[in-house]
N, C-alpha and C. Protein backbone atom coordinates (compact mmCIF):
# COMPACT_ATOMS: atom_id res chain seq x y z
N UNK A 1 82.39 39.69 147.61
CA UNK A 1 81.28 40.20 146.82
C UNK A 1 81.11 41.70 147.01
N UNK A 2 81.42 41.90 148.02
CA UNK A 2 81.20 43.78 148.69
C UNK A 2 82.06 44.15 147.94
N UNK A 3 83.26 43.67 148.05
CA UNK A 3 84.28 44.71 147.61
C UNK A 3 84.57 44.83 145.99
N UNK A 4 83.82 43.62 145.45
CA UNK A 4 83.89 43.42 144.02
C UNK A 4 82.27 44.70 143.80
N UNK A 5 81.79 44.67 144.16
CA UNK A 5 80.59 46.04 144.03
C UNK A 5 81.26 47.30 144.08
N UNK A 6 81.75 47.33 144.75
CA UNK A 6 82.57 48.71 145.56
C UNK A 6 83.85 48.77 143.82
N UNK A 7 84.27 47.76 144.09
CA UNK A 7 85.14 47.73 142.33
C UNK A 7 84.12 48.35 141.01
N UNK A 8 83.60 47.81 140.80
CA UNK A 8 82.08 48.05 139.78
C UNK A 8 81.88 49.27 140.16
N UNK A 9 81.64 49.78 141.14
CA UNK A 9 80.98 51.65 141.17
C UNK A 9 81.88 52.60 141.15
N UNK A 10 83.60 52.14 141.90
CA UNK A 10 84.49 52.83 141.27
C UNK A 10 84.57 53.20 139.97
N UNK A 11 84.70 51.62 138.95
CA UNK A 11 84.81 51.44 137.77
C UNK A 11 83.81 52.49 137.03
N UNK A 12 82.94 52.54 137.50
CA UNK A 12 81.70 53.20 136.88
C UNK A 12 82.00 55.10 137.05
N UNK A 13 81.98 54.65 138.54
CA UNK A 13 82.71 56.66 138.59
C UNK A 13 83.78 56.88 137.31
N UNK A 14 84.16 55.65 137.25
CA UNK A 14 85.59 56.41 136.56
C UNK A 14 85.13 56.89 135.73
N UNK A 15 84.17 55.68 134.80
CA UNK A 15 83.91 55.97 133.66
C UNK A 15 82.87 57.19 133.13
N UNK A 16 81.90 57.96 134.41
CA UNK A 16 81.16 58.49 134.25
C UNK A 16 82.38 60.15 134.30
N UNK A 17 83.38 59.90 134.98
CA UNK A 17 83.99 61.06 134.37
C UNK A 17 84.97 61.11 133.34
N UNK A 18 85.37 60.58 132.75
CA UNK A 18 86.11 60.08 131.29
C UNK A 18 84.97 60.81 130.32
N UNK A 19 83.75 60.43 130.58
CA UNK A 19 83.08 60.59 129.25
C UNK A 19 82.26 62.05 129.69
N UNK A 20 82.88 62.83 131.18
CA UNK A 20 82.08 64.03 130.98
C UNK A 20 83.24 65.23 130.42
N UNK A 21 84.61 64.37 130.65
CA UNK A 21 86.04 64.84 130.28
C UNK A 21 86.16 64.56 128.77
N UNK A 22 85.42 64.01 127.99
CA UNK A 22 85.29 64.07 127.01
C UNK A 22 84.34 64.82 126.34
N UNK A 23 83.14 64.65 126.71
CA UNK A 23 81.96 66.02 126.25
C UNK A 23 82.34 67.01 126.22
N UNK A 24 83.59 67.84 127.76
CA UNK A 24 83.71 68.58 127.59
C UNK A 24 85.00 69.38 126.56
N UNK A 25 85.56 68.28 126.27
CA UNK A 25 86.59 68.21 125.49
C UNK A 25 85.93 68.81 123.72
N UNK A 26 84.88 67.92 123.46
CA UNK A 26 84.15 67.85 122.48
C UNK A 26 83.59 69.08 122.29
N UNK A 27 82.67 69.65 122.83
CA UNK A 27 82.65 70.84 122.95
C UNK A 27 83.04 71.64 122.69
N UNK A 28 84.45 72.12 123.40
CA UNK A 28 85.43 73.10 123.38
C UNK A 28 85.94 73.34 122.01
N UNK A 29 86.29 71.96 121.56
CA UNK A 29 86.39 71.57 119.76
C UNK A 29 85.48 72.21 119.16
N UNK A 30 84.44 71.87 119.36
CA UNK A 30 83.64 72.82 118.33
C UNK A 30 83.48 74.35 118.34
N UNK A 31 83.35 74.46 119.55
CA UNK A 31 83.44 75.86 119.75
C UNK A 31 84.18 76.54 118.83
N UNK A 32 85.58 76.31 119.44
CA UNK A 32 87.01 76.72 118.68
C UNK A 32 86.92 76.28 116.70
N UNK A 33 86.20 75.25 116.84
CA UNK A 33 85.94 75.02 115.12
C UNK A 33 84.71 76.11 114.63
N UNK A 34 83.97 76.75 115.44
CA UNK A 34 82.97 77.57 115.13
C UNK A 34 83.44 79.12 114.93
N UNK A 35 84.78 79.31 115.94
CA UNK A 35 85.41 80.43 115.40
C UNK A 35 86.29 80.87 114.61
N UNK A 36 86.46 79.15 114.25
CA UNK A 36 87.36 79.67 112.97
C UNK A 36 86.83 79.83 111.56
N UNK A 37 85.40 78.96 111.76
CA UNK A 37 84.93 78.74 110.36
C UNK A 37 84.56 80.88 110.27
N UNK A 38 84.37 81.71 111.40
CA UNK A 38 83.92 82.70 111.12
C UNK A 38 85.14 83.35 111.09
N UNK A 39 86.31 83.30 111.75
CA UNK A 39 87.47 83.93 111.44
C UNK A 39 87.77 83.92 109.71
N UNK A 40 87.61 82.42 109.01
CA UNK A 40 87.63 82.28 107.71
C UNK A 40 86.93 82.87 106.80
N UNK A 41 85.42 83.44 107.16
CA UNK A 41 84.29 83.72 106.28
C UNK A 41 85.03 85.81 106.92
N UNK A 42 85.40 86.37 107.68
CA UNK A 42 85.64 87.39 107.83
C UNK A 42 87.10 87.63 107.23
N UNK A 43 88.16 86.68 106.78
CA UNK A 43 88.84 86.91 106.07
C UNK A 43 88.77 87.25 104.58
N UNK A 44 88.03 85.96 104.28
CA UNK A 44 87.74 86.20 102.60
C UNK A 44 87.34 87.16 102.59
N UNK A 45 86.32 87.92 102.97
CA UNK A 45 85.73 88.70 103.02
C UNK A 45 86.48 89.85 103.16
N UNK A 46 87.36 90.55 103.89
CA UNK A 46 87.98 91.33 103.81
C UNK A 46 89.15 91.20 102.81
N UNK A 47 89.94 89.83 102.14
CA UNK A 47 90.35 89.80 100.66
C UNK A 47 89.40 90.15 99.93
N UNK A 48 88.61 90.24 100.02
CA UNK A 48 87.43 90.32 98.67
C UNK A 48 87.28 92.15 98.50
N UNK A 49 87.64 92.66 99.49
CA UNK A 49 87.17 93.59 99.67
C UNK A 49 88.26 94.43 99.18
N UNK A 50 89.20 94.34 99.34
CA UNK A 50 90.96 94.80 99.11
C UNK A 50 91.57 94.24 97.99
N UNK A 51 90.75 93.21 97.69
CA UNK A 51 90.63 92.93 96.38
C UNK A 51 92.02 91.81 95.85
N UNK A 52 92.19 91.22 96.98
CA UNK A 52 93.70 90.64 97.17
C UNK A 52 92.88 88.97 96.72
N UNK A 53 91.50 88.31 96.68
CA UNK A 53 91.17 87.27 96.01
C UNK A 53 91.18 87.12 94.32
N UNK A 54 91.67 88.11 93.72
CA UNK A 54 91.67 88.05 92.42
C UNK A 54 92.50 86.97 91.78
N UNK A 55 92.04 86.47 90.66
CA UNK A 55 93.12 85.49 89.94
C UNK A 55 94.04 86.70 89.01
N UNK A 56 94.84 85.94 88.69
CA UNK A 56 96.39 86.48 88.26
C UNK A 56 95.25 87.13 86.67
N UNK A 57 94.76 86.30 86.13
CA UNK A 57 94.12 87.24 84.77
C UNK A 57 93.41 88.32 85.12
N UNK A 58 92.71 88.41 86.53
CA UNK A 58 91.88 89.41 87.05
C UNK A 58 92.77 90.97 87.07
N UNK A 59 93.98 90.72 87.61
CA UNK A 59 95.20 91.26 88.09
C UNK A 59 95.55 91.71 86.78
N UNK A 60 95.78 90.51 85.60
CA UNK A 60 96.23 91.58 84.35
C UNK A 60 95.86 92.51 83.65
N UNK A 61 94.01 92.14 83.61
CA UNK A 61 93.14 92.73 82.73
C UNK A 61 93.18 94.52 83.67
N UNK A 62 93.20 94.58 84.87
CA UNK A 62 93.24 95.68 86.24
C UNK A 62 94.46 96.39 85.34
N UNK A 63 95.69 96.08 85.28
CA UNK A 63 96.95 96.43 85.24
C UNK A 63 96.91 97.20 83.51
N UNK A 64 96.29 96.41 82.94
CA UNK A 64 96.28 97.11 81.58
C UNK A 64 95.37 98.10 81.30
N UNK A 65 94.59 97.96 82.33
CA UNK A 65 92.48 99.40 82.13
C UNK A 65 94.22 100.62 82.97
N UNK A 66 94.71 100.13 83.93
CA UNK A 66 95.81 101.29 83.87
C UNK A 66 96.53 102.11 83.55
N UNK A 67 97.13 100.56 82.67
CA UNK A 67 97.90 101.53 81.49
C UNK A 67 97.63 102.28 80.59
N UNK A 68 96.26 101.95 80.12
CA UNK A 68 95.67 102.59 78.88
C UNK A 68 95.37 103.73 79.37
N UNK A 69 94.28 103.76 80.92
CA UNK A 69 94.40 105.66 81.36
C UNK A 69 95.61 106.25 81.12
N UNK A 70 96.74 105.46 81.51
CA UNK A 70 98.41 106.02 81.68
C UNK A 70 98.76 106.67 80.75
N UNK A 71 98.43 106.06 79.41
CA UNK A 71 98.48 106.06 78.28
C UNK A 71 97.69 107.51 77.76
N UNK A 72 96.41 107.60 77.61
CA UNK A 72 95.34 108.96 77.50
C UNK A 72 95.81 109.97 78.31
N UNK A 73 96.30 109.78 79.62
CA UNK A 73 97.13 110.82 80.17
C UNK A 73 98.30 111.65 79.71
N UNK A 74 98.93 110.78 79.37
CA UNK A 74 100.09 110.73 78.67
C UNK A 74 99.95 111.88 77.15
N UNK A 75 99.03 111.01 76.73
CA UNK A 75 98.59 111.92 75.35
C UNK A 75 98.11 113.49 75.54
N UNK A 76 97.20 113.26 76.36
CA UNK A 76 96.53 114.53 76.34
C UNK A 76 97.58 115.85 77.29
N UNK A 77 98.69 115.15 77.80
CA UNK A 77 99.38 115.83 78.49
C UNK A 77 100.60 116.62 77.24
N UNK A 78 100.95 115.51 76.55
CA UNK A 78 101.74 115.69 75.26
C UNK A 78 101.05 117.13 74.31
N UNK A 79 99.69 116.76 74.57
CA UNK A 79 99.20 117.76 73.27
C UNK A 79 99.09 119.42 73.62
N UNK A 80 98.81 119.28 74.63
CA UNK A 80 98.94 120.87 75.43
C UNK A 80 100.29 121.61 75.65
């Protein structure tokens, strides 16, 4: 009976550190999930800024307001 108690409170230690080896496990997870969600929100953010989130039509409509200065340059350089 003693030693079956003595079994039971082992059993129990064990289990009381399993589940603090897990909290702390848990934890750490989030943590690390908390710096990425801000690593992510400081990326976009700096695409946004550099302007590298644009869609491909964003990119064309950009490329042609270009050409057309390119273009007025062009002209007014011709006429002089």
């Amino acid at each position: 009976m003693e030693e079956e108690n003595m079994n039971l409170r082992l059993d129990a230690d064990v289990q009381k550190l399993e589940v603090e080896r897990l909290r702390k496990g848990k934890t750490k997870a989030e943590e690390d999930l908390d710096i990425l969600k801000t690593d992510y929100k400081k990326l976009r953010l700096s695409m946004r800024t550099a302007g590298l989130g644009k869609i491909l039509e964003q990119w064309r409509e950009k490329i042609q307001e270009e050409k057309n200065k390119a273009d007025i340059r062009e002209r007014k350089f011709q006429e002089v």
